[in-house]
PDB file of N, CA and C in Angstrom:
ATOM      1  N   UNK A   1     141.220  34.477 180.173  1.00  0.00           N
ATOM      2  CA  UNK A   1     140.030  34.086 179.459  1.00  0.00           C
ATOM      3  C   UNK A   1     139.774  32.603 179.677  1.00  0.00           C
ATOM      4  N   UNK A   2     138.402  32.668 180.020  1.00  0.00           N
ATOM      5  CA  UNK A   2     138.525  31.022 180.438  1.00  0.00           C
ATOM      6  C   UNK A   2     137.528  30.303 178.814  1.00  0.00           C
ATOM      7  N   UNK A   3     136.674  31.336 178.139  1.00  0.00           N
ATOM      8  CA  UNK A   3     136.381  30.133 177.280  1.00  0.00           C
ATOM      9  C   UNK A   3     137.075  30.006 176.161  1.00  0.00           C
ATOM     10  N   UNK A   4     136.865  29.026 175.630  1.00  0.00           N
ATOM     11  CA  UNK A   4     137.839  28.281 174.619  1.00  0.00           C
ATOM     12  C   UNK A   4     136.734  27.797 173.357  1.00  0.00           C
ATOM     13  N   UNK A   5     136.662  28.041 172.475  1.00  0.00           N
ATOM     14  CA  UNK A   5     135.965  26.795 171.107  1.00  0.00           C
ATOM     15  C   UNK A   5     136.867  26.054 170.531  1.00  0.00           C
ATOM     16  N   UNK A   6     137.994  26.559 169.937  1.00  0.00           N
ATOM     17  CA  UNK A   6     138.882  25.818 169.297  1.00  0.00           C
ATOM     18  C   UNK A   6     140.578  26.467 169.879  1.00  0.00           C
ATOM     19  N   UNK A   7     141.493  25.763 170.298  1.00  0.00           N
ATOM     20  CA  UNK A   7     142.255  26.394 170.884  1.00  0.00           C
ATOM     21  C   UNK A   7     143.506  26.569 169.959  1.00  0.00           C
ATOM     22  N   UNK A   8     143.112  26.306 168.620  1.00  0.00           N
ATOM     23  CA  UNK A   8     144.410  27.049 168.002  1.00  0.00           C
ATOM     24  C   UNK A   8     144.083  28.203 167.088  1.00  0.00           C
ATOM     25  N   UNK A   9     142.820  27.765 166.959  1.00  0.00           N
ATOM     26  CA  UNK A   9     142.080  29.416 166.294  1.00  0.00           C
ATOM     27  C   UNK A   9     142.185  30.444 167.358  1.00  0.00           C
ATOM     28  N   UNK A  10     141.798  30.121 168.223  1.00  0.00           N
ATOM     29  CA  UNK A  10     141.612  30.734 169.289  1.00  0.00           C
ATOM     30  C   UNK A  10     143.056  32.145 169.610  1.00  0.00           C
ATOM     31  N   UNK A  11     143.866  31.024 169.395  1.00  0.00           N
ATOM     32  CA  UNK A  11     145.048  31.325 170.065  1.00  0.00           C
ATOM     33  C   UNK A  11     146.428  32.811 169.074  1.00  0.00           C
ATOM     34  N   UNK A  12     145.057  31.908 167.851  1.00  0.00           N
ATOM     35  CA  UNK A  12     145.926  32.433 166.001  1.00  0.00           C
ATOM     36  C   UNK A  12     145.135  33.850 166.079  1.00  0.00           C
ATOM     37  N   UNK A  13     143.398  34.079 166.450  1.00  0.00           N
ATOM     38  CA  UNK A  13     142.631  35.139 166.871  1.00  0.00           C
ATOM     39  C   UNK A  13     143.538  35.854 167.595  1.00  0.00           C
ATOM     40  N   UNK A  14     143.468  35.498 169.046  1.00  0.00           N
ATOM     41  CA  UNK A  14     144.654  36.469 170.276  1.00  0.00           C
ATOM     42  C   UNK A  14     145.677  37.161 169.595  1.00  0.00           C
ATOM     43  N   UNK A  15     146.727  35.945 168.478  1.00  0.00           N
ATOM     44  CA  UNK A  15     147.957  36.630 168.669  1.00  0.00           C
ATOM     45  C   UNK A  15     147.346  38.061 167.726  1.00  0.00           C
ATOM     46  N   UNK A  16     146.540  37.359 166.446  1.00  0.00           N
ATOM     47  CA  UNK A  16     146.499  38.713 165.437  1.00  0.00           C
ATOM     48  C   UNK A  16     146.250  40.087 166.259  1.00  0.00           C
ATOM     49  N   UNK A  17     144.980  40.362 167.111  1.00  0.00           N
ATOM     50  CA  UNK A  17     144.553  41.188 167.776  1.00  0.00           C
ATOM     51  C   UNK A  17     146.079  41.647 168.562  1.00  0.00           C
ATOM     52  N   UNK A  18     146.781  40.786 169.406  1.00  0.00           N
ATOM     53  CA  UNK A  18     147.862  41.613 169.816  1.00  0.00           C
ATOM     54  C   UNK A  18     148.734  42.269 169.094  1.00  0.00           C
ATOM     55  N   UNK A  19     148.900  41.963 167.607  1.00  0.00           N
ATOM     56  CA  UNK A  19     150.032  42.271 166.892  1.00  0.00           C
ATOM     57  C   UNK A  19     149.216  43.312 165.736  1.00  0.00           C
ATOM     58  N   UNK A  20     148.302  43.226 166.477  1.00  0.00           N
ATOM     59  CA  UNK A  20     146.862  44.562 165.607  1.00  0.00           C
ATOM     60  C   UNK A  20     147.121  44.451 163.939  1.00  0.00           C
ATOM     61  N   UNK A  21     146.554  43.416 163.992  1.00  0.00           N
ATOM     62  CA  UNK A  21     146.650  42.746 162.039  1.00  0.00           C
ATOM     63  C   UNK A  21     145.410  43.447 161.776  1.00  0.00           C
ATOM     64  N   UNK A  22     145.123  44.136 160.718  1.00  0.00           N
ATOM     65  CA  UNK A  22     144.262  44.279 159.898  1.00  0.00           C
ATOM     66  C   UNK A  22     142.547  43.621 159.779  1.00  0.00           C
ATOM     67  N   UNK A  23     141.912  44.323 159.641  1.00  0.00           N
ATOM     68  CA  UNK A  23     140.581  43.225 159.694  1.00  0.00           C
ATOM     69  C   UNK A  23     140.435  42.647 159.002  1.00  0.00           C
ATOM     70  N   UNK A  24     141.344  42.372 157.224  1.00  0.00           N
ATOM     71  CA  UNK A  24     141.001  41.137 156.352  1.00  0.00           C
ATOM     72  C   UNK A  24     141.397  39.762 157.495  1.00  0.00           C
ATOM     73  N   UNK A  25     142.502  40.255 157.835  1.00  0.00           N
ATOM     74  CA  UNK A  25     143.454  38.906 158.724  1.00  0.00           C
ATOM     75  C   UNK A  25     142.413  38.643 159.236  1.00  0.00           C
ATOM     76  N   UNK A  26     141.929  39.597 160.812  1.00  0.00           N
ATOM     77  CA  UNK A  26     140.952  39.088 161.509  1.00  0.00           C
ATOM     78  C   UNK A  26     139.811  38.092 161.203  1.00  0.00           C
ATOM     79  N   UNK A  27     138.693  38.907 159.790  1.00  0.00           N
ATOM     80  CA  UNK A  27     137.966  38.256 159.475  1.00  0.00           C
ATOM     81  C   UNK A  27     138.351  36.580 158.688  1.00  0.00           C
ATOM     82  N   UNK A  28     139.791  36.923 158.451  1.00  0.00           N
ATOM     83  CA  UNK A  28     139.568  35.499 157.616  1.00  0.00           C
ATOM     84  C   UNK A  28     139.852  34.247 158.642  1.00  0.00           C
ATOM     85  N   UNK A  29     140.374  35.074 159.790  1.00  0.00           N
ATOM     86  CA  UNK A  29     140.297  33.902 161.238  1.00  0.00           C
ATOM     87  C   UNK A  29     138.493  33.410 161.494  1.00  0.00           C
ATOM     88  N   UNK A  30     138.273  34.611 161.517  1.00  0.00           N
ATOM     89  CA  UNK A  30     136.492  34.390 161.659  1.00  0.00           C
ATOM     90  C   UNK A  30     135.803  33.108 160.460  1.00  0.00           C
ATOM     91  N   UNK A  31     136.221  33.265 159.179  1.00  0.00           N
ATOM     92  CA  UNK A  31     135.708  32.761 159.054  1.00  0.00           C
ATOM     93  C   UNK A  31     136.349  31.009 159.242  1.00  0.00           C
ATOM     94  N   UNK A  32     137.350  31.127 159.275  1.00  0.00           N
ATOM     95  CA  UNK A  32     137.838  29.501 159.729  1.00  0.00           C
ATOM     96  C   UNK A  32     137.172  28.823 160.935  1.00  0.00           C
ATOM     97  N   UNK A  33     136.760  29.822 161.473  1.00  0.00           N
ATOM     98  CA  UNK A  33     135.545  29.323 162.634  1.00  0.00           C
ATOM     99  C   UNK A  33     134.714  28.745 161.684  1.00  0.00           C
ATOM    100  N   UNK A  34     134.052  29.667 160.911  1.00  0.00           N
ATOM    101  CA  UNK A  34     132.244  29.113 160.458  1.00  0.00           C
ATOM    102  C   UNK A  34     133.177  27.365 159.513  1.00  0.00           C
ATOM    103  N   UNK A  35     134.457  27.634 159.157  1.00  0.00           N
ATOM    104  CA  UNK A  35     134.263  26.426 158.244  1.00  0.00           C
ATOM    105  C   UNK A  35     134.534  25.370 158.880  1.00  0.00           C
ATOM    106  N   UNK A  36     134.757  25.409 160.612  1.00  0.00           N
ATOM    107  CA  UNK A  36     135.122  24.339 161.483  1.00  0.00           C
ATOM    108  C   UNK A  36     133.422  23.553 161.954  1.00  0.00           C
ATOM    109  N   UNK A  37     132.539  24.999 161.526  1.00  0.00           N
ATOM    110  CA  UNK A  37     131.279  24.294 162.352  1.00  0.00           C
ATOM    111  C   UNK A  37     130.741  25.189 163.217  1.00  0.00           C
ATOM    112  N   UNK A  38     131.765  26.344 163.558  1.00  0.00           N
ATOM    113  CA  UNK A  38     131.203  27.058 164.913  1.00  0.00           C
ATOM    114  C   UNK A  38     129.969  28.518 164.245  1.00  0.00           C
ATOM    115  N   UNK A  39     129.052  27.894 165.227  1.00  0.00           N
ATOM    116  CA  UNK A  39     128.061  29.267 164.737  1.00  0.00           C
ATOM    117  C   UNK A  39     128.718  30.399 165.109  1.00  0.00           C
ATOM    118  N   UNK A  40     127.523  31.839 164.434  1.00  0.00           N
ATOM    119  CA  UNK A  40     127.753  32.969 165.150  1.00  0.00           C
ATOM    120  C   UNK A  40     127.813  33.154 166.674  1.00  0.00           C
ATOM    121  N   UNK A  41     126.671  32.690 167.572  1.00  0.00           N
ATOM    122  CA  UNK A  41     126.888  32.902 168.440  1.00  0.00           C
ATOM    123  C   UNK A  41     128.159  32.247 169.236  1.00  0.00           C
ATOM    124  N   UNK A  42     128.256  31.567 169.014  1.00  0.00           N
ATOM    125  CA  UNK A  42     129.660  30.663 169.535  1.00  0.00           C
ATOM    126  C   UNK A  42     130.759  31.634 169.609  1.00  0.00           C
ATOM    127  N   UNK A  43     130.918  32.129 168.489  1.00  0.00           N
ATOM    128  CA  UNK A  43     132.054  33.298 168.185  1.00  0.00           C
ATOM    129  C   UNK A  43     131.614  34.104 168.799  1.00  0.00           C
ATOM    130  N   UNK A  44     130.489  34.812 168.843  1.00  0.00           N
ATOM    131  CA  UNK A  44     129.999  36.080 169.689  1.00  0.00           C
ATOM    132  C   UNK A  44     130.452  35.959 171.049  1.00  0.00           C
ATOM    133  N   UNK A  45     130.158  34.835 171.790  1.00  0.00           N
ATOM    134  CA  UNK A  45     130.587  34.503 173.088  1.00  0.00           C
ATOM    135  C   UNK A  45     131.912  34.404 173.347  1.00  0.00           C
ATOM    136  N   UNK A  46     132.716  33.784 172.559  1.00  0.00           N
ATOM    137  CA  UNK A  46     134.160  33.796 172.479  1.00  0.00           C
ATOM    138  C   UNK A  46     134.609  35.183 172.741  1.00  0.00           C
ATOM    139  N   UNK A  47     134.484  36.344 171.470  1.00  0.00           N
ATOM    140  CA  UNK A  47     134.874  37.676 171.702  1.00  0.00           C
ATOM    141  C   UNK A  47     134.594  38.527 173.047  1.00  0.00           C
ATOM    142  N   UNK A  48     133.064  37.758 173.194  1.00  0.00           N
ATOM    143  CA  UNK A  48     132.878  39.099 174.509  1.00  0.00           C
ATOM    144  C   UNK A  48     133.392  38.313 175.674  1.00  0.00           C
ATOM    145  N   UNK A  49     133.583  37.457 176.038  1.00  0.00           N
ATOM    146  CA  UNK A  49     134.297  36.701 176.982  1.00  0.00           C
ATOM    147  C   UNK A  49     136.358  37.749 176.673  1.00  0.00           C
ATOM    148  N   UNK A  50     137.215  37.301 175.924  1.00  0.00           N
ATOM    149  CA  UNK A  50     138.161  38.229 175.202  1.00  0.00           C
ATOM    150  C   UNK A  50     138.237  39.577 175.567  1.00  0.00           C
ATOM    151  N   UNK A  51     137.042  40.008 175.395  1.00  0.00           N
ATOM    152  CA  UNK A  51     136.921  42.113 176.045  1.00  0.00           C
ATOM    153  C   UNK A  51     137.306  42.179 177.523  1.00  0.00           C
ATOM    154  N   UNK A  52     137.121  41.292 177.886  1.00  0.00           N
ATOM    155  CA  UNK A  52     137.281  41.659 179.610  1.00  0.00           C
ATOM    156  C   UNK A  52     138.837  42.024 180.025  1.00  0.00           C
ATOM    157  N   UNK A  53     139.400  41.016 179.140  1.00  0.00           N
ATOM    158  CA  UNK A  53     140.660  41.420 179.445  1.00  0.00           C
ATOM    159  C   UNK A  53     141.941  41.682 178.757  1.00  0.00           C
ATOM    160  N   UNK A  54     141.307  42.859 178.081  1.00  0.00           N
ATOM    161  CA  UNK A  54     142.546  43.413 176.919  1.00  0.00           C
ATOM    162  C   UNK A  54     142.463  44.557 177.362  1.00  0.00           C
ATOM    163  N   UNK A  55     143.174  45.514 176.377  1.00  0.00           N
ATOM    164  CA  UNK A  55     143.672  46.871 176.543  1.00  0.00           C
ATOM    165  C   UNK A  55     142.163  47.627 175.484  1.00  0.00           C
ATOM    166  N   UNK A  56     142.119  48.785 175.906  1.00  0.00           N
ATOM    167  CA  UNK A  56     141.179  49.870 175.610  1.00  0.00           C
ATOM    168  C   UNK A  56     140.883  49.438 173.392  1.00  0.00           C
ATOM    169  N   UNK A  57     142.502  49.402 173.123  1.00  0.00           N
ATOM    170  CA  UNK A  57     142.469  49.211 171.946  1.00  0.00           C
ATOM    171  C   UNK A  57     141.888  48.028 171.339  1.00  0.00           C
ATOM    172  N   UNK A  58     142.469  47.037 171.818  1.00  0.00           N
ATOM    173  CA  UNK A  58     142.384  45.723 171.376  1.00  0.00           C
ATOM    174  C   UNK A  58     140.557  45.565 171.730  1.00  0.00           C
ATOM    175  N   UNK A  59     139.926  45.884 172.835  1.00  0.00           N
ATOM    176  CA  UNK A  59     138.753  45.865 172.501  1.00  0.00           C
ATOM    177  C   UNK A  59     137.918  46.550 172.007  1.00  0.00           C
ATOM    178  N   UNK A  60     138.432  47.452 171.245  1.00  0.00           N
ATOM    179  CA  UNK A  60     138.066  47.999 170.373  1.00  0.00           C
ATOM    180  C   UNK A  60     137.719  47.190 168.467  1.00  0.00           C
ATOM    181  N   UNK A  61     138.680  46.677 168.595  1.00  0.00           N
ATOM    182  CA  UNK A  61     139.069  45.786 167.912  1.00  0.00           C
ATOM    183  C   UNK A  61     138.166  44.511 167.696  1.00  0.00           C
ATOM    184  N   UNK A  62     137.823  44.200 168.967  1.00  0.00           N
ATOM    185  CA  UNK A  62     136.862  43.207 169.397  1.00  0.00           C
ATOM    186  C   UNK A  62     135.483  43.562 168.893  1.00  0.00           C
ATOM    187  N   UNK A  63     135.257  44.826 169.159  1.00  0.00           N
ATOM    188  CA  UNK A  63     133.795  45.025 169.487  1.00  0.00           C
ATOM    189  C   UNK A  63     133.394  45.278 167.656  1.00  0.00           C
ATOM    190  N   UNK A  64     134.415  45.550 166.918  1.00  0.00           N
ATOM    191  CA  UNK A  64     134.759  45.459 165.333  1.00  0.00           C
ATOM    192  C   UNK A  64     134.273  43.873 165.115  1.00  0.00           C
ATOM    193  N   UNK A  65     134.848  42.962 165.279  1.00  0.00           N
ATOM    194  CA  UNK A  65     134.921  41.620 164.951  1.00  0.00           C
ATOM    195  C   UNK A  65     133.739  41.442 165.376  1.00  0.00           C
ATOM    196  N   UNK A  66     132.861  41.408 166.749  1.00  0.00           N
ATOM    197  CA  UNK A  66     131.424  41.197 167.154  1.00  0.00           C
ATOM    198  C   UNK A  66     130.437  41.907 165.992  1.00  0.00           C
ATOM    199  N   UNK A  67     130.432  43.000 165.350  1.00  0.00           N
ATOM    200  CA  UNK A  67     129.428  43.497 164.571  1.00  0.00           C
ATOM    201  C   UNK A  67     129.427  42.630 163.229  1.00  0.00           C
ATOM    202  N   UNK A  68     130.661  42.036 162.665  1.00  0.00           N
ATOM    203  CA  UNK A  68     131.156  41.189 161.834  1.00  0.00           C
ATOM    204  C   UNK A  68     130.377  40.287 162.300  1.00  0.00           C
ATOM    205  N   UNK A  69     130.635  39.392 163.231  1.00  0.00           N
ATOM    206  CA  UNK A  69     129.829  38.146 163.321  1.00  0.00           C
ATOM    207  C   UNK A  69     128.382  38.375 163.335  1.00  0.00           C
ATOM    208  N   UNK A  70     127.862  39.656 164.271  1.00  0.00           N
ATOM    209  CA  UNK A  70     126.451  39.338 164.423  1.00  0.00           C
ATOM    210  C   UNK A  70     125.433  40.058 162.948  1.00  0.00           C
ATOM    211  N   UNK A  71     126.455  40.456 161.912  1.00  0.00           N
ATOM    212  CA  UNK A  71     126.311  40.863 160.556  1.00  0.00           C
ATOM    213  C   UNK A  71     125.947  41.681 160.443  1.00  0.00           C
ATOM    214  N   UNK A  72     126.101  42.858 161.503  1.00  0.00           N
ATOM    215  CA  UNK A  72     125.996  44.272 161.532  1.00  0.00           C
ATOM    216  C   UNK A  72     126.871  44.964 160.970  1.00  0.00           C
ATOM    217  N   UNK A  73     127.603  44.845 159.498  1.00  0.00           N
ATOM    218  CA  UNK A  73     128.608  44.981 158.754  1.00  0.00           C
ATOM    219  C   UNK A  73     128.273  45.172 157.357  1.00  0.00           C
ATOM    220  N   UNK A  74     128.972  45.745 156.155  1.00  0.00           N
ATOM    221  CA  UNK A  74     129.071  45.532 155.063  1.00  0.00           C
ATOM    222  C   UNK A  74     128.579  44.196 154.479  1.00  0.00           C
ATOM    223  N   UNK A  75     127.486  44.041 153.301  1.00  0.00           N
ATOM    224  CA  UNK A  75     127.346  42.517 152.997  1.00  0.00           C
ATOM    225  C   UNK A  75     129.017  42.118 152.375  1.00  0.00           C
ATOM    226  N   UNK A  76     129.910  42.688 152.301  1.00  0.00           N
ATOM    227  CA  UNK A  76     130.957  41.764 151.577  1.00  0.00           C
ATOM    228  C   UNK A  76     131.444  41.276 152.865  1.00  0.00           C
ATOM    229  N   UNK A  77     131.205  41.800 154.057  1.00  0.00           N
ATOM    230  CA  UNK A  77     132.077  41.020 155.315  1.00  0.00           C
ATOM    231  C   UNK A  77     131.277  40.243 155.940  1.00  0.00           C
ATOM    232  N   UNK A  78     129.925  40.131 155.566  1.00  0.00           N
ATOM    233  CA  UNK A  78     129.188  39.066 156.311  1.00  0.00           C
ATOM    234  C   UNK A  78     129.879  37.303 156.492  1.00  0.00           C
ATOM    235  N   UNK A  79     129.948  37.035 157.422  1.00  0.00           N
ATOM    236  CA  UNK A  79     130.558  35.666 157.481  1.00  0.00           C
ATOM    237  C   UNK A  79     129.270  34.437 157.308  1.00  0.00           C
ATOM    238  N   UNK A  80     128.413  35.009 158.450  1.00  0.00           N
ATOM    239  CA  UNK A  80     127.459  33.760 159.136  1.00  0.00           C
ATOM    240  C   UNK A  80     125.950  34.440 158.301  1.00  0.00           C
TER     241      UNK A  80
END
């Protein structure tokens, strides 16, 4: 993956998804994005950049976290 926004969120995102944490975990990575500054799309780009090169599951996972950001979700999980 070559893009990057913040590289320890970034990195804290990756591991959860590999170690398939739960989507509270996930989302509450998400939102440490919005409280750094980073818009939705920022994050949107981050994730789908991420899909290219994981396993069937994990982007599955992904494509979970993208509906989250772009607030195609429950209003209690809306972030942005």
């Amino acid at each position: 993956m070559t893009t990057e926004i913040d590289i320890v969120l970034d990195w804290e995102l990756r591991d959860a998804l590999e170690r398939n944490a739960n989507l509270d975990v996930l989302r509450t990575i998400l939102v440490k994005y919005r409280e750094k500054g980073f818009g939705s799309e920022s994050v949107n780009e981050l994730l789908s950049a991420m899909r290219n090169c994981v396993a069937e599951d994990i982007e599955g996972r992904i494509l979970e976290l993208m509906d989250i950001v772009s607030g195609f979700c429950a209003p209690n999980m809306r972030i942005w």
